[in-house]
C-alpha atoms as a PDB file:
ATOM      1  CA  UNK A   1       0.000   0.000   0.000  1.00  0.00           C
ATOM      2  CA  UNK A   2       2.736   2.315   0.831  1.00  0.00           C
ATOM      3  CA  UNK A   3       5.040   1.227  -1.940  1.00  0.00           C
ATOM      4  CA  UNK A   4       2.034   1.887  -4.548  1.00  0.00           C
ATOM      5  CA  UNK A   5       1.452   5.627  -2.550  1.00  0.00           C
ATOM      6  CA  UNK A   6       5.265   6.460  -3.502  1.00  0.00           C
ATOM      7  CA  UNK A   7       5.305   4.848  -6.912  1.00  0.00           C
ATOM      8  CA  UNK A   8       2.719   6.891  -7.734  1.00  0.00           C
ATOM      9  CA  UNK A   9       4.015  10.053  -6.195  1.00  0.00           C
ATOM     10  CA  UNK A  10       6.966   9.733  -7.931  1.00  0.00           C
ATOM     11  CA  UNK A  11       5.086   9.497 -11.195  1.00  0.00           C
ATOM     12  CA  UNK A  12       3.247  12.430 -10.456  1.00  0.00           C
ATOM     13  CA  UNK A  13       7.194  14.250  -9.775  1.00  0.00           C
ATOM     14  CA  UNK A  14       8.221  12.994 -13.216  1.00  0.00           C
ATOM     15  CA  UNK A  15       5.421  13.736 -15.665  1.00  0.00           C
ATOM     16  CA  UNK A  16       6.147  17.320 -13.284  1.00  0.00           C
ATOM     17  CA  UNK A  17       9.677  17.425 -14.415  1.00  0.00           C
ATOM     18  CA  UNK A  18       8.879  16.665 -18.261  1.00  0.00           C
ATOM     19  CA  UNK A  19       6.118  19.592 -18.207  1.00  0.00           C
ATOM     20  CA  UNK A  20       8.636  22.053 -17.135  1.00  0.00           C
ATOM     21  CA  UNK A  21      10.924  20.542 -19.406  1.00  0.00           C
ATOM     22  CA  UNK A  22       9.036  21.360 -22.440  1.00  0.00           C
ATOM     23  CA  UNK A  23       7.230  24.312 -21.630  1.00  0.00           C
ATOM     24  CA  UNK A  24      10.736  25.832 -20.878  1.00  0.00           C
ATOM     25  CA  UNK A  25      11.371  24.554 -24.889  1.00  0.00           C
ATOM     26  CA  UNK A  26       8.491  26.544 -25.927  1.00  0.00           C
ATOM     27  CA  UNK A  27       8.005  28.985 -24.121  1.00  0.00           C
ATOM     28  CA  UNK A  28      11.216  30.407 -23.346  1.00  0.00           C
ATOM     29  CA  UNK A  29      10.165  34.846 -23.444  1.00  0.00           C
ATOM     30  CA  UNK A  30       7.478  34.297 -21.091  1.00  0.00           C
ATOM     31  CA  UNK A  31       6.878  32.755 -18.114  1.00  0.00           C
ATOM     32  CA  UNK A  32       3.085  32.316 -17.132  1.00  0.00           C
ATOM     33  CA  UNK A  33       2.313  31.464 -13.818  1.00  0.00           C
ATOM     34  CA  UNK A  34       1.989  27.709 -13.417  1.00  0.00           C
ATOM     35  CA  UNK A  35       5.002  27.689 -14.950  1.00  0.00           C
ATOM     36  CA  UNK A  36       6.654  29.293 -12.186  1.00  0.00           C
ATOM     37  CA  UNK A  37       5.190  27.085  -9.867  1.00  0.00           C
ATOM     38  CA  UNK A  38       6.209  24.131 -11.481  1.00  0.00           C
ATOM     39  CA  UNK A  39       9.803  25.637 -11.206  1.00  0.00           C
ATOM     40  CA  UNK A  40       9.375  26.481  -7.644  1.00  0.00           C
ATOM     41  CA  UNK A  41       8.486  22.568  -7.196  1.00  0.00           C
ATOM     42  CA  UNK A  42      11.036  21.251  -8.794  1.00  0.00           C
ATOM     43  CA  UNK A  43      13.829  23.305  -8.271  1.00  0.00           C
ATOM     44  CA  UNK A  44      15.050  21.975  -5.414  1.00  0.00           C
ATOM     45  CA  UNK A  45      14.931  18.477  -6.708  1.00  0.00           C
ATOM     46  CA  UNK A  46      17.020  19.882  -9.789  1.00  0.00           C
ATOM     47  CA  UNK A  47      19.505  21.718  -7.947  1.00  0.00           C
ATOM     48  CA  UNK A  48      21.827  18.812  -6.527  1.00  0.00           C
ATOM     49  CA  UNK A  49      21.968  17.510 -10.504  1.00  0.00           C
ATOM     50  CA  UNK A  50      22.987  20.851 -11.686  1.00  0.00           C
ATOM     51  CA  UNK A  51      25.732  21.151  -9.107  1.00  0.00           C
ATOM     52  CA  UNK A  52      27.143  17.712 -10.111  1.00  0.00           C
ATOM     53  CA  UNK A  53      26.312  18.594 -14.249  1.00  0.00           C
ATOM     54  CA  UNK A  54      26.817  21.864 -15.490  1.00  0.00           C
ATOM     55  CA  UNK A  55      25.338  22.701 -18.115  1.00  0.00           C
ATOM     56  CA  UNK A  56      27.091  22.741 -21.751  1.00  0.00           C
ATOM     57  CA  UNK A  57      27.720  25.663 -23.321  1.00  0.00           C
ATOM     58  CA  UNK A  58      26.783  25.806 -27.166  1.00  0.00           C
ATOM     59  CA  UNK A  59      27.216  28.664 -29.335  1.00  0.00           C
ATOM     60  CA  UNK A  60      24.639  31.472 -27.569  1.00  0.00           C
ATOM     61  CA  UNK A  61      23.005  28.858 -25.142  1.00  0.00           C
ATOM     62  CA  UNK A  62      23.643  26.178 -22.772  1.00  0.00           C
ATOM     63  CA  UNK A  63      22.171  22.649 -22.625  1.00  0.00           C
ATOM     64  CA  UNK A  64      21.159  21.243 -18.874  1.00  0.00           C
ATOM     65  CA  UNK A  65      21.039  17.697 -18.498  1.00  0.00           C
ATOM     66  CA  UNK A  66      20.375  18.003 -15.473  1.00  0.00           C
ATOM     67  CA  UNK A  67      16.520  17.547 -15.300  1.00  0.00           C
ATOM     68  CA  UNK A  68      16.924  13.862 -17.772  1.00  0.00           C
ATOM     69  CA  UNK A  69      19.125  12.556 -14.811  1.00  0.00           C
ATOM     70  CA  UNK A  70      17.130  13.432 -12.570  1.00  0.00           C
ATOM     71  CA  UNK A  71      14.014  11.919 -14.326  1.00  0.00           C
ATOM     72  CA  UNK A  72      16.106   8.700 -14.542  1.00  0.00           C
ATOM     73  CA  UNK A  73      17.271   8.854 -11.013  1.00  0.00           C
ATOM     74  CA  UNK A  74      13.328   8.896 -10.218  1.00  0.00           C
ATOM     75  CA  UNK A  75      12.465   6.477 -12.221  1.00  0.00           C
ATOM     76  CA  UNK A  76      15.090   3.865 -10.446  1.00  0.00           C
ATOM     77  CA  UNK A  77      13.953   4.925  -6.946  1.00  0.00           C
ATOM     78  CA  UNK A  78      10.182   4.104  -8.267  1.00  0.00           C
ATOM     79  CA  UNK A  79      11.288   0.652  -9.565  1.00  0.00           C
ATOM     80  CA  UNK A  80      13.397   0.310  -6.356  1.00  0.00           C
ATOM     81  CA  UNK A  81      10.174   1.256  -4.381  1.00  0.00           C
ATOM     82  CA  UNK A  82       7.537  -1.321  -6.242  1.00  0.00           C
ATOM     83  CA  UNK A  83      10.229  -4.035  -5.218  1.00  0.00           C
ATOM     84  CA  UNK A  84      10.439  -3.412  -1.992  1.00  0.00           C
ATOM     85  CA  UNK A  85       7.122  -2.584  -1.219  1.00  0.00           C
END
């Protein structure tokens, strides 16, 4: 019971994660407001990865990896949860 409560949470944290990740590709001049608070969710999930990856610079931008690591990392934890649970 537990084990399916956190599985599912950490779905909910990465479809989270790939929302932010593509409405950051899209809409990259403004910011509406959920979009904020998706960032103010996730950021401090995101902020160990980026210390440990920085981001790669290319031409006039930079490329973070960070948030596909973490969405891996989560998805290991969940499969590490449904087995032990």
């Amino acid at each position: 019971m537990i084990g399916n409560f956190l599985s599912q949470l950490i779905e909910v944290i990465k479809w989270v994660i790939l929302i932010r990740l593509f409405a950051n590709l899209f809409l990259r001049n403004e910011k509406p407001n959920w979009l904020l608070m998706l960032e103010s969710l996730t950021e401090p999930l995101l902020e160990p990865f980026r210390r440990l990856l920085k981001p790669i610079s290319l031409g006039s931008g930079n490329i973070d990896f960070s948030p596909v690591v973490l969405f891996f990392a989560l998805s290991l934890l969940q499969s590490l949860v449904i087995r032990l649970f």
